[in-house]
N, C-alpha and C. Protein backbone atom coordinates (compact mmCIF):
# COMPACT_ATOMS: atom_id res chain seq x y z
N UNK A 1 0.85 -1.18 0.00
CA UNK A 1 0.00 0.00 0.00
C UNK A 1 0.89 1.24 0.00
N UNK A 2 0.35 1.47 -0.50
CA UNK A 2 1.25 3.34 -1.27
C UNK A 2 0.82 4.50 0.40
N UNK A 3 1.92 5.13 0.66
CA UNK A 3 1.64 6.22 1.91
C UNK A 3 0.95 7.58 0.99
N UNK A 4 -0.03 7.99 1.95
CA UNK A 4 -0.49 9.31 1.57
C UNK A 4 0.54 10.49 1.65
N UNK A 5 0.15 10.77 0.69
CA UNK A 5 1.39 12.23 0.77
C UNK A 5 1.35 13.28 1.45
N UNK A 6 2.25 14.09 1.96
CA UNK A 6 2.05 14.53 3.17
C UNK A 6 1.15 16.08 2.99
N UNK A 7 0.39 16.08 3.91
CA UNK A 7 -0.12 17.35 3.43
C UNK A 7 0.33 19.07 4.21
N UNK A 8 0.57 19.70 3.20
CA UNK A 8 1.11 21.08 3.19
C UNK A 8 0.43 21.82 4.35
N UNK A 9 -0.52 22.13 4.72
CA UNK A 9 -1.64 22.20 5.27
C UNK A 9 -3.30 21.57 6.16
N UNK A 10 -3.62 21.71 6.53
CA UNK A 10 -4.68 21.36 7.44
C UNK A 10 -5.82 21.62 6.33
N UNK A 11 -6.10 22.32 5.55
CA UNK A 11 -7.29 22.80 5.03
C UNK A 11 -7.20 21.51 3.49
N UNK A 12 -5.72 20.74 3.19
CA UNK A 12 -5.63 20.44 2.12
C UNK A 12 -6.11 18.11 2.01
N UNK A 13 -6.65 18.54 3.63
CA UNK A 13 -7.35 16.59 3.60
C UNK A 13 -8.32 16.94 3.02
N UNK A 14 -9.41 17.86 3.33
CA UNK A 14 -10.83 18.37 2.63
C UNK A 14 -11.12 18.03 0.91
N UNK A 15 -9.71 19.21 0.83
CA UNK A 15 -9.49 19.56 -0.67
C UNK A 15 -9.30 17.90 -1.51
N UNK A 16 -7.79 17.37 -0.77
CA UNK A 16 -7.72 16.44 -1.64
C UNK A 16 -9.18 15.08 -1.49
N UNK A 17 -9.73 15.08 -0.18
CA UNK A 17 -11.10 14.01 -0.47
C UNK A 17 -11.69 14.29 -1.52
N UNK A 18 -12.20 15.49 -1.84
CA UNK A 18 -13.07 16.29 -2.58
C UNK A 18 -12.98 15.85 -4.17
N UNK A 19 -11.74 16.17 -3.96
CA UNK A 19 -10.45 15.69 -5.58
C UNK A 19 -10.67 14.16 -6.13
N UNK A 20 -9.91 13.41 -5.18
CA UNK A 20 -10.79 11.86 -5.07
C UNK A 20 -12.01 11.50 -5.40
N UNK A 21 -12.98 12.43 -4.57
CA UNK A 21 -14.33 12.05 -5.34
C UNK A 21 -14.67 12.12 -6.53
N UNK A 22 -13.93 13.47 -7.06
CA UNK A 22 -14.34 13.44 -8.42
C UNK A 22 -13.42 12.95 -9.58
N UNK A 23 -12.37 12.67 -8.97
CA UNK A 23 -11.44 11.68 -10.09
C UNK A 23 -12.58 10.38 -9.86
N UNK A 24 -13.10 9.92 -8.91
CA UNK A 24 -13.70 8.47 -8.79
C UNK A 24 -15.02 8.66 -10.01
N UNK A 25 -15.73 9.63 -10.14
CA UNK A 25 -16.77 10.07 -11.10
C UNK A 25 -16.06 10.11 -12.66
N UNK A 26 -15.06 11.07 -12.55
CA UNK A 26 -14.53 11.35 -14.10
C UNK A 26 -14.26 9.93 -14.85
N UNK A 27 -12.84 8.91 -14.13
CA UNK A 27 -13.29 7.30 -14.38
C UNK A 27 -14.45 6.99 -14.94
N UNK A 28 -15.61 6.70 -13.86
CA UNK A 28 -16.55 6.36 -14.65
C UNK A 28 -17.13 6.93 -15.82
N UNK A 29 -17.26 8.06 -15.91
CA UNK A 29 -17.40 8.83 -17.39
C UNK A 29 -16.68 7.98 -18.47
N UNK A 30 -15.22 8.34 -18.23
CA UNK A 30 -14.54 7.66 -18.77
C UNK A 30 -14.29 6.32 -19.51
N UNK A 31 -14.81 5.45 -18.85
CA UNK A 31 -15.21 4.21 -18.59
C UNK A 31 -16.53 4.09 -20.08
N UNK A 32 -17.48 4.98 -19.13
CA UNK A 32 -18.81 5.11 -20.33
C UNK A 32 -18.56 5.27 -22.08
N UNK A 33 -17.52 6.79 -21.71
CA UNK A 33 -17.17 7.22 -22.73
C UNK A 33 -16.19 5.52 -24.01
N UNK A 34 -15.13 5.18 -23.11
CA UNK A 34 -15.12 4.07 -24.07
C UNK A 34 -15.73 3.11 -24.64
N UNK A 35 -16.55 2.76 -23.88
CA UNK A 35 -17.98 1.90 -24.01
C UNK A 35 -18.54 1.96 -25.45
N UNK A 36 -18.37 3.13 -25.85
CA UNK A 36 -18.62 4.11 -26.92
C UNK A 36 -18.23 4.10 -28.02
N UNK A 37 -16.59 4.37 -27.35
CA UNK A 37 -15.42 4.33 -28.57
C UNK A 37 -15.44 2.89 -29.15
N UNK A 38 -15.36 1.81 -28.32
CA UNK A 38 -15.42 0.34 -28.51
C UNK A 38 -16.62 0.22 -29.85
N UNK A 39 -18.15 0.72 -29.23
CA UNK A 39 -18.90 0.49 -30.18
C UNK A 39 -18.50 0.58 -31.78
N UNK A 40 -18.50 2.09 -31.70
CA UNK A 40 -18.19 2.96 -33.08
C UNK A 40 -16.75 1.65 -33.70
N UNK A 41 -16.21 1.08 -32.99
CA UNK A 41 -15.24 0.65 -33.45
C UNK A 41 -15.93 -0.58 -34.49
N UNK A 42 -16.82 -1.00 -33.56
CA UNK A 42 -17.34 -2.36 -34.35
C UNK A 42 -18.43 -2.39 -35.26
N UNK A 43 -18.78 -0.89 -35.37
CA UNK A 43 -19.75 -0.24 -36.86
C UNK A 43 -19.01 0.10 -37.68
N UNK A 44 -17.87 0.93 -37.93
CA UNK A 44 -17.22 1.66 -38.68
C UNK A 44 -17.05 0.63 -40.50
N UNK A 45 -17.15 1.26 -41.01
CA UNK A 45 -17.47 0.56 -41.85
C UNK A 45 -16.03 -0.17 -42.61
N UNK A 46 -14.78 0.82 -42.11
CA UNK A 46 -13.72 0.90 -42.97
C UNK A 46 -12.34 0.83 -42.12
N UNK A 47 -11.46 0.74 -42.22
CA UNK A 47 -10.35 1.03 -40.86
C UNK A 47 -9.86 2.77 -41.24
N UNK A 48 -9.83 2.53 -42.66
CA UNK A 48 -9.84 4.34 -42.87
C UNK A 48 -10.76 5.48 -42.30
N UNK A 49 -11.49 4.82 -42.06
CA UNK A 49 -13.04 5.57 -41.51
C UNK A 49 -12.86 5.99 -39.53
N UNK A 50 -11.74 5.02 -38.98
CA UNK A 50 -11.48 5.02 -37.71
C UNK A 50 -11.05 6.83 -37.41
N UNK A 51 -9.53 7.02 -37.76
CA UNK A 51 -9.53 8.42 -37.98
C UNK A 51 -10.23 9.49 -38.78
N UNK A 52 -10.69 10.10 -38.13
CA UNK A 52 -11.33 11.27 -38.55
C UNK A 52 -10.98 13.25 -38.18
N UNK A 53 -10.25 13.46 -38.70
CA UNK A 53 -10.25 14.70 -38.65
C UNK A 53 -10.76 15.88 -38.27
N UNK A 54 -11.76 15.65 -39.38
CA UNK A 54 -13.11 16.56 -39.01
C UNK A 54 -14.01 16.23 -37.82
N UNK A 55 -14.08 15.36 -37.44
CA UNK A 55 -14.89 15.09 -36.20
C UNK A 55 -14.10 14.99 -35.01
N UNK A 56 -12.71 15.06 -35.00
CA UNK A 56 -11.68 15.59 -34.15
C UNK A 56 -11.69 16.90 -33.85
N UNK A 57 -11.60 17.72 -34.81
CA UNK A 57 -11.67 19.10 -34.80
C UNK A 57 -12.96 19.40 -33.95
N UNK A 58 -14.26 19.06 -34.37
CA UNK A 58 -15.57 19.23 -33.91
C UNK A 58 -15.45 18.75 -32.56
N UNK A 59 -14.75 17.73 -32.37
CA UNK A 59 -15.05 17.36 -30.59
C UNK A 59 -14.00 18.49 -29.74
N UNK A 60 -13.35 18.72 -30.49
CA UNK A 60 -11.91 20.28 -29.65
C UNK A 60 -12.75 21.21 -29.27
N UNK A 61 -13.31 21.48 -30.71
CA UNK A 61 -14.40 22.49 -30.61
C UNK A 61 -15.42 22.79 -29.43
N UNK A 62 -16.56 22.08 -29.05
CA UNK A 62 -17.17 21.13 -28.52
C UNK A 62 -16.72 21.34 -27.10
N UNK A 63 -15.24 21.15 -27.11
CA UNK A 63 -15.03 20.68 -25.68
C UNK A 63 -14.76 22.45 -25.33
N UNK A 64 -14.07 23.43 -26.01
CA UNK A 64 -12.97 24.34 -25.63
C UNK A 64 -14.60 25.38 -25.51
N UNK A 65 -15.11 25.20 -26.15
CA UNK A 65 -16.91 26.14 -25.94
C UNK A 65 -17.63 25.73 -24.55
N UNK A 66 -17.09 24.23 -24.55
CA UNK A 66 -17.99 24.07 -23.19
C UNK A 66 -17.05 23.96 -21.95
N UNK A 67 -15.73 24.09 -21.99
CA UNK A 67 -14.26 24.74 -21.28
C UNK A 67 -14.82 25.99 -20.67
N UNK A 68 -15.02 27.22 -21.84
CA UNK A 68 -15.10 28.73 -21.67
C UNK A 68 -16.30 28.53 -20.76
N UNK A 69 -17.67 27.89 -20.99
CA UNK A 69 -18.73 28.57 -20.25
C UNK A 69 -18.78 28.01 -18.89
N UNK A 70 -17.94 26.86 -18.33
CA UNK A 70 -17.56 26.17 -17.10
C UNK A 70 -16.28 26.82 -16.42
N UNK A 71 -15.56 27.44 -17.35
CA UNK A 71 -14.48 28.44 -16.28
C UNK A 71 -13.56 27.50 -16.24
N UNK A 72 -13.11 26.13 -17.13
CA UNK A 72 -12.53 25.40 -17.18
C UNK A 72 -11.24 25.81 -18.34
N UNK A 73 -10.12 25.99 -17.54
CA UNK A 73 -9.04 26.47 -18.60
C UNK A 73 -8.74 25.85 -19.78
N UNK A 74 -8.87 26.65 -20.98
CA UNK A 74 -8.35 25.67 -21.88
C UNK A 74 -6.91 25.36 -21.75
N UNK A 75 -5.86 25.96 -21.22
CA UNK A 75 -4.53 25.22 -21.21
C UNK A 75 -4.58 23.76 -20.59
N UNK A 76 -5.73 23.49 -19.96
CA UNK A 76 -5.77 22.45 -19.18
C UNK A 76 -6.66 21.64 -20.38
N UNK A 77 -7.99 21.37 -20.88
CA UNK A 77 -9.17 21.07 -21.16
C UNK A 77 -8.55 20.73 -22.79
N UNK A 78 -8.03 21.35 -23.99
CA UNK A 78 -7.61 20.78 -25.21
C UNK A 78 -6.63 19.75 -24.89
N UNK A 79 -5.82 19.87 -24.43
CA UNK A 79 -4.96 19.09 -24.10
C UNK A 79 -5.01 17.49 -23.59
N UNK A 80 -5.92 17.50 -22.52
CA UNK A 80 -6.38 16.44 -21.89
C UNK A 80 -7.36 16.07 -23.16
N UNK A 81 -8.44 16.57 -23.92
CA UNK A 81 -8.71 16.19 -24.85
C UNK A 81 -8.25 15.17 -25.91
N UNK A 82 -7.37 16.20 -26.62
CA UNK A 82 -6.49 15.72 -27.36
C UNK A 82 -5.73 14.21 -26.95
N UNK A 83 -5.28 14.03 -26.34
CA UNK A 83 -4.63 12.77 -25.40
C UNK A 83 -5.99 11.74 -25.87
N UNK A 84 -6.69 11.92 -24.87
CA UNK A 84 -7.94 11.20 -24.74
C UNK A 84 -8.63 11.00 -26.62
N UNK A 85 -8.69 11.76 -27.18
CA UNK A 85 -9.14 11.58 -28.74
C UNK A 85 -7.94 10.14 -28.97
N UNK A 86 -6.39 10.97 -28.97
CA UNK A 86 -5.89 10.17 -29.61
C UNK A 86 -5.63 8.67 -28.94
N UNK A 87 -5.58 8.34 -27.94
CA UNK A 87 -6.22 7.09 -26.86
C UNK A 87 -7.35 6.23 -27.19
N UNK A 88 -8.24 6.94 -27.84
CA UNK A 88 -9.63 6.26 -28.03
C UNK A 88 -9.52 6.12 -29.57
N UNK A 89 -8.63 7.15 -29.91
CA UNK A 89 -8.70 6.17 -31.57
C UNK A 89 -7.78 5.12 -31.88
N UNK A 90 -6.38 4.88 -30.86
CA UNK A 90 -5.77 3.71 -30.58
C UNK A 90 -6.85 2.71 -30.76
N UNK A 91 -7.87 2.36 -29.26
CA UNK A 91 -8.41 1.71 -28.73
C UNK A 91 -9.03 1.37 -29.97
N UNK A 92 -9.92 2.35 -30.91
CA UNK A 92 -11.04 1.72 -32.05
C UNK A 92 -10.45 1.10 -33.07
N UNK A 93 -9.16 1.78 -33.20
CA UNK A 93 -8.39 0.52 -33.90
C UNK A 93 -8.60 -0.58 -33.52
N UNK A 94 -7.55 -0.84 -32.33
CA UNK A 94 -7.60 -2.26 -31.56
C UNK A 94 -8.62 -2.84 -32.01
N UNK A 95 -10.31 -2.25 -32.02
CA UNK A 95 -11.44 -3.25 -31.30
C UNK A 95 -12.17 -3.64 -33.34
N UNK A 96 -11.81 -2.10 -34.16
CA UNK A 96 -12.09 -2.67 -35.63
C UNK A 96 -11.06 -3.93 -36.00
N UNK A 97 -10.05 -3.74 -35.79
CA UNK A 97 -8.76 -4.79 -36.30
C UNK A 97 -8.79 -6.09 -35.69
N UNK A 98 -10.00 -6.61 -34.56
CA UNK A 98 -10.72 -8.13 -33.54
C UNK A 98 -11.54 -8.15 -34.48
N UNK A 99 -12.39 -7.58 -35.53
CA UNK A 99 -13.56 -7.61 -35.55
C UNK A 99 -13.85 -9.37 -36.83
């Protein structure tokens, strides 16, 4: 078992439970969200059809509009995106290339 790291402060057990909780939520999103990617993998009609560009662009989009109106930085929010796009189009590979 891994030791908790030490905390800076008294006010920062709160903070980090808080943090925890919602890394434990984002996972499951996460989780959902591949659920997803998996599908699309096993419709796609083509392996060329896996990457998509334009619907890359549209999900940046998408995300960096709904970034701004949540107060969610985009230095933080494209980025983690991006990762996650290119992760899940690994994965639809993987699951078109079983099929």
């Amino acid at each position: 078992m891994n030791p908790r790291a030490p905390l800076p402060c008294p006010e920062m057990a709160e903070i980090r439970s808080k943090i925890d909780l919602l890394d434990k939520k984002i996972v499951k999103i996460l989780a959902e969200r591949q659920r997803l990617v998996e599908a699309a993998g096993k419709v796609k009609p083509s392996r060329e059809t896996v990457r998509d560009e334009a619907r890359i662009q549209e999900v940046i989009n998408l995300v960096i509009a709904e970034a701004r109106a949540n107060n969610l930085s985009i230095a933080i929010a494209e980025p983690v995106w991006r990762q996650l796009i290119e992760s899940s189009i690994l994965l639809e590979y993987s699951v078109f290339d079983e099929r």
